[in-house]
C-alpha atoms as a PDB file:
ATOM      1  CA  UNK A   1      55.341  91.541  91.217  1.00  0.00           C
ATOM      2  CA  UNK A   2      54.227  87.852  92.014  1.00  0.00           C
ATOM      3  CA  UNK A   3      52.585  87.011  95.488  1.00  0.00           C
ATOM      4  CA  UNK A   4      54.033  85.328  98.395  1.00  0.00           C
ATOM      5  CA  UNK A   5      52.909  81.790  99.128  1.00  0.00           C
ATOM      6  CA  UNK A   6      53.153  80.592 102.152  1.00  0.00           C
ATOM      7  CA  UNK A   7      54.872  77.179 102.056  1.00  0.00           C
ATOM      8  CA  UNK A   8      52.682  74.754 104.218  1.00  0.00           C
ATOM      9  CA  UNK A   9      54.751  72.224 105.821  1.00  0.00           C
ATOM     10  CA  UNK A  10      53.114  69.093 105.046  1.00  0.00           C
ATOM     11  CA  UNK A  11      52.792  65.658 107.399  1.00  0.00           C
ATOM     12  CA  UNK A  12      55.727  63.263 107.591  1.00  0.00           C
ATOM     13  CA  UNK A  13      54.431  59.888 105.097  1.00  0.00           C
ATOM     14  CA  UNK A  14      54.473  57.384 107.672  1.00  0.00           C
ATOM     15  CA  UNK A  15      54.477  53.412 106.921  1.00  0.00           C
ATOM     16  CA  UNK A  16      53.093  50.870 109.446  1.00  0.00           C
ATOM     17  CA  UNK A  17      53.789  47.371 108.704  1.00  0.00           C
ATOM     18  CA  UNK A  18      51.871  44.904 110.866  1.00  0.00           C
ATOM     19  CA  UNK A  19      52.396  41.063 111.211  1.00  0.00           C
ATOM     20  CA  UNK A  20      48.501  40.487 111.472  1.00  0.00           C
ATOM     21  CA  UNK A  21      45.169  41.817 110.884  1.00  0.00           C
ATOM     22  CA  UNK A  22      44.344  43.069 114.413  1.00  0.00           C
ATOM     23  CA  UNK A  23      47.256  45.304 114.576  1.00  0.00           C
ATOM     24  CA  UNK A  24      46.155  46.676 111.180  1.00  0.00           C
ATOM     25  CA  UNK A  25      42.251  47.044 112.619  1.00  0.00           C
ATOM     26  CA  UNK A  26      44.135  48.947 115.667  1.00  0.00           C
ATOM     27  CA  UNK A  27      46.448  51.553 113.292  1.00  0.00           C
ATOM     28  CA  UNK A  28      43.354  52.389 111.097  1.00  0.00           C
ATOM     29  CA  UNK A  29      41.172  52.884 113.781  1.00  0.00           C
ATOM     30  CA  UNK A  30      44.099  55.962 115.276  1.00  0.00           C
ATOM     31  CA  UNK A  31      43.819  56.896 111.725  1.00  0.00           C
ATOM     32  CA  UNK A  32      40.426  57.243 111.198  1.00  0.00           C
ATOM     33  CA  UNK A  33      40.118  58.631 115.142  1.00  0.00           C
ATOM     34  CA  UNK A  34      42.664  61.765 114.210  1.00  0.00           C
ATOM     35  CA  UNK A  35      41.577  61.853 110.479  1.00  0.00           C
ATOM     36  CA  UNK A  36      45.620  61.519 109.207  1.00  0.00           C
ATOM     37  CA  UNK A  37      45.870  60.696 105.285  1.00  0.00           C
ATOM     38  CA  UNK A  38      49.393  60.793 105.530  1.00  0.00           C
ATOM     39  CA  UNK A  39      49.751  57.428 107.128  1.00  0.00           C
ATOM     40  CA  UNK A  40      50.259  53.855 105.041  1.00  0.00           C
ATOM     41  CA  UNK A  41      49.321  50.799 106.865  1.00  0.00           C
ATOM     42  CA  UNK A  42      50.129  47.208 105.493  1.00  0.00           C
ATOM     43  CA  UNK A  43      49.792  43.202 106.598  1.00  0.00           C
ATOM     44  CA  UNK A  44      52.266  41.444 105.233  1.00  0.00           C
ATOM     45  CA  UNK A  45      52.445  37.680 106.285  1.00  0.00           C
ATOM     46  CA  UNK A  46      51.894  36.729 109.948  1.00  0.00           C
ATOM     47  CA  UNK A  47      54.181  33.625 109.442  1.00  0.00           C
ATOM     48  CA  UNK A  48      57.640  35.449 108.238  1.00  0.00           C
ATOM     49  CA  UNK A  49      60.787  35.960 110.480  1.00  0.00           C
ATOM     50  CA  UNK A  50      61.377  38.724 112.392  1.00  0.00           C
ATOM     51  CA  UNK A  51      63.906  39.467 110.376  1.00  0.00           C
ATOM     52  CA  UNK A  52      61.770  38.938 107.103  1.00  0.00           C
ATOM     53  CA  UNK A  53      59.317  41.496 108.420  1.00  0.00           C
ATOM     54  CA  UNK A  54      62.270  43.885 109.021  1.00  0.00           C
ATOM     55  CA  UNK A  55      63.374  43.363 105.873  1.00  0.00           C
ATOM     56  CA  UNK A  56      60.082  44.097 104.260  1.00  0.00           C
ATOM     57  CA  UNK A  57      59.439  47.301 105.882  1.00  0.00           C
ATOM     58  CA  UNK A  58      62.774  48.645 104.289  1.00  0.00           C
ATOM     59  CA  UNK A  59      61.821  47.790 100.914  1.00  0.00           C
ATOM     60  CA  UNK A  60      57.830  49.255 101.731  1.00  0.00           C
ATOM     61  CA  UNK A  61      59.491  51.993 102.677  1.00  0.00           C
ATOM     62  CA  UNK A  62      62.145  52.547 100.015  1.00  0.00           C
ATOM     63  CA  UNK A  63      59.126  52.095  97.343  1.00  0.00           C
ATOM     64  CA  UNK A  64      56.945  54.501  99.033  1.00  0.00           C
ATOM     65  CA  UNK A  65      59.321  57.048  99.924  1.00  0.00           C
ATOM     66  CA  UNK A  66      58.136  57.126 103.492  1.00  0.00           C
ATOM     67  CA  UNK A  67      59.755  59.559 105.649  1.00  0.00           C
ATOM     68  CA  UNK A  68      59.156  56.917 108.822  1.00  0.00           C
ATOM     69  CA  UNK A  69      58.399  53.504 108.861  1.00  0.00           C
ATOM     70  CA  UNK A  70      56.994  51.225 111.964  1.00  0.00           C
ATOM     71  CA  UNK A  71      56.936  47.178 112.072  1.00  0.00           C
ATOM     72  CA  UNK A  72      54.627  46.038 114.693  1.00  0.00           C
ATOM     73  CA  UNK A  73      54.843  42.352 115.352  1.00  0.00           C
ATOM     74  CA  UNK A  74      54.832  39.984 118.734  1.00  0.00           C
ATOM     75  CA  UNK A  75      57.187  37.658 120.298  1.00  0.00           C
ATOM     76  CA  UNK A  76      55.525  34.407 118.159  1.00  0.00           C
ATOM     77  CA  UNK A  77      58.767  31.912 117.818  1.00  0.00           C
ATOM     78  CA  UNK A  78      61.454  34.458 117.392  1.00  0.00           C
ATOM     79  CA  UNK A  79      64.574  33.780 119.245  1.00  0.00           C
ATOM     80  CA  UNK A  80      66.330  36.561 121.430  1.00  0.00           C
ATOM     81  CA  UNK A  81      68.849  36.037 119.121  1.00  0.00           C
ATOM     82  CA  UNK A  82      66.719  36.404 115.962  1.00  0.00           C
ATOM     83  CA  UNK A  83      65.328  39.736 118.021  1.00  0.00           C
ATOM     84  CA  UNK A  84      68.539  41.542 118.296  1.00  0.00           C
ATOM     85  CA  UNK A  85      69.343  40.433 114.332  1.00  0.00           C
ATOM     86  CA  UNK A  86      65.970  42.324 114.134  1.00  0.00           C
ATOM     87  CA  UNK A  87      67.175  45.214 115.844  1.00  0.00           C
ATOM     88  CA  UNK A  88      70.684  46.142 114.327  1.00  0.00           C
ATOM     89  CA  UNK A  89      68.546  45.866 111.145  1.00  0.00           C
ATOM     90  CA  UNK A  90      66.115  47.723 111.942  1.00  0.00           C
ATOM     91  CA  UNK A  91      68.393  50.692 113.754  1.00  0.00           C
ATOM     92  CA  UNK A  92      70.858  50.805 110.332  1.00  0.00           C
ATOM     93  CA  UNK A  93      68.122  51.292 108.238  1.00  0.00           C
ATOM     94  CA  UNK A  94      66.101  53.641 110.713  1.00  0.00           C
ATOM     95  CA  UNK A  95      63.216  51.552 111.176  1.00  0.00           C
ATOM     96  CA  UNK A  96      61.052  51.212 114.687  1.00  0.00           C
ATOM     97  CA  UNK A  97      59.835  48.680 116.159  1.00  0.00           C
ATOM     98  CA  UNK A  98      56.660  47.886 118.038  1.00  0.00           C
ATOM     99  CA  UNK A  99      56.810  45.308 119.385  1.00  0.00           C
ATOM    100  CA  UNK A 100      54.556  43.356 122.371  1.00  0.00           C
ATOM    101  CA  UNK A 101      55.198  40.194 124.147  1.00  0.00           C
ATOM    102  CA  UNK A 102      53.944  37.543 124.090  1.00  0.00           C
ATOM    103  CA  UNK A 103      51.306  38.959 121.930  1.00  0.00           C
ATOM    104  CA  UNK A 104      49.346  42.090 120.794  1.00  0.00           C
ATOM    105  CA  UNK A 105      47.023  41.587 122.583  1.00  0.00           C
ATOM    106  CA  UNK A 106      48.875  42.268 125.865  1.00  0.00           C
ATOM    107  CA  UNK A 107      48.491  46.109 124.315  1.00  0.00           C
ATOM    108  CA  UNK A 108      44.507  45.543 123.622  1.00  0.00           C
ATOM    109  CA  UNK A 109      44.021  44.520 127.456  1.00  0.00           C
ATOM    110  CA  UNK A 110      46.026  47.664 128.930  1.00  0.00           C
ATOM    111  CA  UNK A 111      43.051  49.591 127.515  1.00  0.00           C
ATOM    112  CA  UNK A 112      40.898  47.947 130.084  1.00  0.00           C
ATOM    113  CA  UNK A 113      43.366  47.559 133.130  1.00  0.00           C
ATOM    114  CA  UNK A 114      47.013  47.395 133.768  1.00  0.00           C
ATOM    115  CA  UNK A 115      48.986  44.940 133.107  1.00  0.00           C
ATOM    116  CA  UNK A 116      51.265  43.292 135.712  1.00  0.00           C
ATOM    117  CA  UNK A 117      52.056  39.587 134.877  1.00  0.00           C
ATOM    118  CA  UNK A 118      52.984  37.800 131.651  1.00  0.00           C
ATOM    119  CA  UNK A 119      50.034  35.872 130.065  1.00  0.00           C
ATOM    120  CA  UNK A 120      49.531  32.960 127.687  1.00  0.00           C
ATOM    121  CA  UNK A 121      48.244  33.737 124.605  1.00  0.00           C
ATOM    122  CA  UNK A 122      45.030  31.229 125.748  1.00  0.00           C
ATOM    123  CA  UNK A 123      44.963  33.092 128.387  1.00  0.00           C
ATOM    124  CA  UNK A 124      44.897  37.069 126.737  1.00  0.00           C
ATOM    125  CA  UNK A 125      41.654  34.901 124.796  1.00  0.00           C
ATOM    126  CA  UNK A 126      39.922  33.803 127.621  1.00  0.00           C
ATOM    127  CA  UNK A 127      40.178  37.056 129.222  1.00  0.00           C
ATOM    128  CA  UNK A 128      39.395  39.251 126.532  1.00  0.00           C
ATOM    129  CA  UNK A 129      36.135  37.567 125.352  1.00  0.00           C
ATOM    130  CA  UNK A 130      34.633  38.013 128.959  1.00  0.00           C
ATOM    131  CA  UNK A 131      31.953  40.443 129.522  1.00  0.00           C
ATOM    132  CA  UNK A 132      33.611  43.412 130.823  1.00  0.00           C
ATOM    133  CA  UNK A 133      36.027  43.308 127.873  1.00  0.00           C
ATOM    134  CA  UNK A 134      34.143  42.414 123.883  1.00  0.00           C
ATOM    135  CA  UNK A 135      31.486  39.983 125.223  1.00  0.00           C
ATOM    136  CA  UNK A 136      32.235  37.486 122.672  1.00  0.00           C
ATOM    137  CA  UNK A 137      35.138  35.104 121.750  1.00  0.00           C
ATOM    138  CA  UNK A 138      38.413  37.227 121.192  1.00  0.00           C
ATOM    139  CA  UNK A 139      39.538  34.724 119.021  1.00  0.00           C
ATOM    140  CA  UNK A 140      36.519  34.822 116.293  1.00  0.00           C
ATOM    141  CA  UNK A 141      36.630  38.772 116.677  1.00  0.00           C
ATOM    142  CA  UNK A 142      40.141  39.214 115.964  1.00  0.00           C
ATOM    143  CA  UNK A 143      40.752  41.059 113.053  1.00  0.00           C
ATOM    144  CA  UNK A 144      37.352  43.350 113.212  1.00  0.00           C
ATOM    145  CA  UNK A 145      37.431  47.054 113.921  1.00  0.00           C
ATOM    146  CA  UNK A 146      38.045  48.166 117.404  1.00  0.00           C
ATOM    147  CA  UNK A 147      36.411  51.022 117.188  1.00  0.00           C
ATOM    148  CA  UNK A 148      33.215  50.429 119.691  1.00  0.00           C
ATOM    149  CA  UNK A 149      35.324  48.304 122.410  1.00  0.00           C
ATOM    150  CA  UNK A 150      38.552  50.454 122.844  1.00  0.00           C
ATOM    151  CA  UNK A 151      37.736  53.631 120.884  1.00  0.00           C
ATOM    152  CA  UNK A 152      37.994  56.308 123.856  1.00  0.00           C
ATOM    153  CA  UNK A 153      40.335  54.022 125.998  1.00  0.00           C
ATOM    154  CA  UNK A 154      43.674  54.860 123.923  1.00  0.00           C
ATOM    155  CA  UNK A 155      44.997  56.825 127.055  1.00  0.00           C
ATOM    156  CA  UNK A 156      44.804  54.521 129.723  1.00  0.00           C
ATOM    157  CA  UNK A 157      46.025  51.674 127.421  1.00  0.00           C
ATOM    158  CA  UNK A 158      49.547  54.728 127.053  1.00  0.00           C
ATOM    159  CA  UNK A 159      49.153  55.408 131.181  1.00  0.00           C
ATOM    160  CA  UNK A 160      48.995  51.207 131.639  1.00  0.00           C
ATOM    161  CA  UNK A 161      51.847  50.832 129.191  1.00  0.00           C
ATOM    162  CA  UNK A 162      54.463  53.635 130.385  1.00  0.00           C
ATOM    163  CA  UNK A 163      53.935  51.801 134.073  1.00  0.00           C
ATOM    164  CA  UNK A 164      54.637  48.142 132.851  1.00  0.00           C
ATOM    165  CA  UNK A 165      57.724  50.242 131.133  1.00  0.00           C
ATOM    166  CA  UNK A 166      59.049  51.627 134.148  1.00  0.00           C
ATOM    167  CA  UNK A 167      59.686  47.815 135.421  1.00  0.00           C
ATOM    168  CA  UNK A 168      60.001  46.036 131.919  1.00  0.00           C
ATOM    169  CA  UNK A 169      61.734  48.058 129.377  1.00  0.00           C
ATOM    170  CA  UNK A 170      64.646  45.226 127.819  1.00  0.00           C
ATOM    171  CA  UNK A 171      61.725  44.313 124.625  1.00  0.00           C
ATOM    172  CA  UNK A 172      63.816  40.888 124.121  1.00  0.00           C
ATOM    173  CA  UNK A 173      63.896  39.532 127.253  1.00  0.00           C
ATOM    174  CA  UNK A 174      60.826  41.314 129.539  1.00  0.00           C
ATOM    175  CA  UNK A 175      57.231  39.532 129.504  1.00  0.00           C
ATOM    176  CA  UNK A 176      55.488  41.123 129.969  1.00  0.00           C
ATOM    177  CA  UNK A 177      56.296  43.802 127.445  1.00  0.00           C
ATOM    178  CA  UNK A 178      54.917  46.731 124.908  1.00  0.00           C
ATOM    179  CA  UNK A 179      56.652  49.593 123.370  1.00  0.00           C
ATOM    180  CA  UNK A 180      53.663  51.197 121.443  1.00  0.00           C
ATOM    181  CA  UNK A 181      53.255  53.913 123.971  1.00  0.00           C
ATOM    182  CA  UNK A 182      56.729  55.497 122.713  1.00  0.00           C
ATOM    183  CA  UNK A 183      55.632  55.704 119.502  1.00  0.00           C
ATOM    184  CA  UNK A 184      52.015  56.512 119.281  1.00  0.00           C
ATOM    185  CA  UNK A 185      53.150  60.615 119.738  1.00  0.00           C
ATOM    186  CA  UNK A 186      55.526  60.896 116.993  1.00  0.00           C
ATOM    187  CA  UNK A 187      52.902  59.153 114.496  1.00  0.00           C
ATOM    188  CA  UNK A 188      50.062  60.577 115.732  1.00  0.00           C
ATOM    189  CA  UNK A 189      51.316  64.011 116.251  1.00  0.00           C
ATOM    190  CA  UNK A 190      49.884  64.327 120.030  1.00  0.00           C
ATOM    191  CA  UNK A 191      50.604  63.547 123.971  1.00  0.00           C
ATOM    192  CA  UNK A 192      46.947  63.005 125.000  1.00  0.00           C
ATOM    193  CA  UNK A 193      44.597  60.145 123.167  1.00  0.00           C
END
């Protein structure tokens, strides 16, 4: 008589597409933080379409037979109409969207303070490179790991972001506007960071 094995339900594959390489720094820092292997994150070209990134993310996800796929990307040009094109592509083909407005860095600052009016991205800079956020210019940092900076401030950045949500929840039109908080639990597998 064999033995019983106990079938071990394994972690969803989840696919992150990002427009740029901060978001990517951002992802693979939650990775690293809650040690998941089961999570693919990719750049692809910060100057494509919305609907270009959409469209990219269903064939990354297709090829890598990912049970979920994300596309994080910011307002940049794309019109409100390009933005809903994004979305009925994105819903048919089961894809989420993360998106911020005006830029991702509108998330990175909610891990210092709330957020309550829109900002320029000049002005996200500016703010960001002062002391009591990286101490150095945002701009040149960009794209470098999070980790020491924002590391053990995931939860307030979620507390910030379900607050601005309450008010600004309509991704194409609010500013401003972030929609990471909904989805950090189902790829991360927790409530509390």
């Amino acid at each position: 008589m064999g033995r019983k094995r106990n079938k071990v339900k394994s972690n969803p594959i989840i696919g992150i597409l990002c427009e740029g390489e901060s978001e990517k720094q951002y992802f693979t820092m939650l990775k690293q933080k809650y040690r998941l292997a089961n999570i693919k994150i990719k750049v692809v070209a910060a100057d494509l379409s919305g609907r270009s990134l959409v469209e990219k993310a269903i064939k990354f996800s297709k090829y890598n037979h990912l049970d979920k796929t994300y596309v994080a990307f910011d307002r940049d040009e794309h019109s409100k109409a390009e933005l809903r094109e994004c979305d009925t592509l994105a819903q048919k083909n089961g894809i989420a969207i993360m998106f911020s407005s005006i830029d991702f860095e509108i998330w990175i600052l909610m891990h210092f303070e709330p957020v309550t009016r829109s900002y320029t991205r000049d002005e996200l800079v500016q703010k960001l490179s002062k002391t009591a956020y990286f101490n150095q210019d945002y701009s040149r940092f960009k794209g470098n790991s999070y980790r020491e900076y924002i590391f053990d401030k995931v939860q307030n950045a979620v507390d910030h972001a379900d607050k601005l949500y309450q008010k600004n929840y309509d991704w194409i039109n609010d500013d401003p506007f972030t929609n990471i908080q909904l989805y950090l639990p189902e790829i991360f597998k927790r409530d509390n960071f």
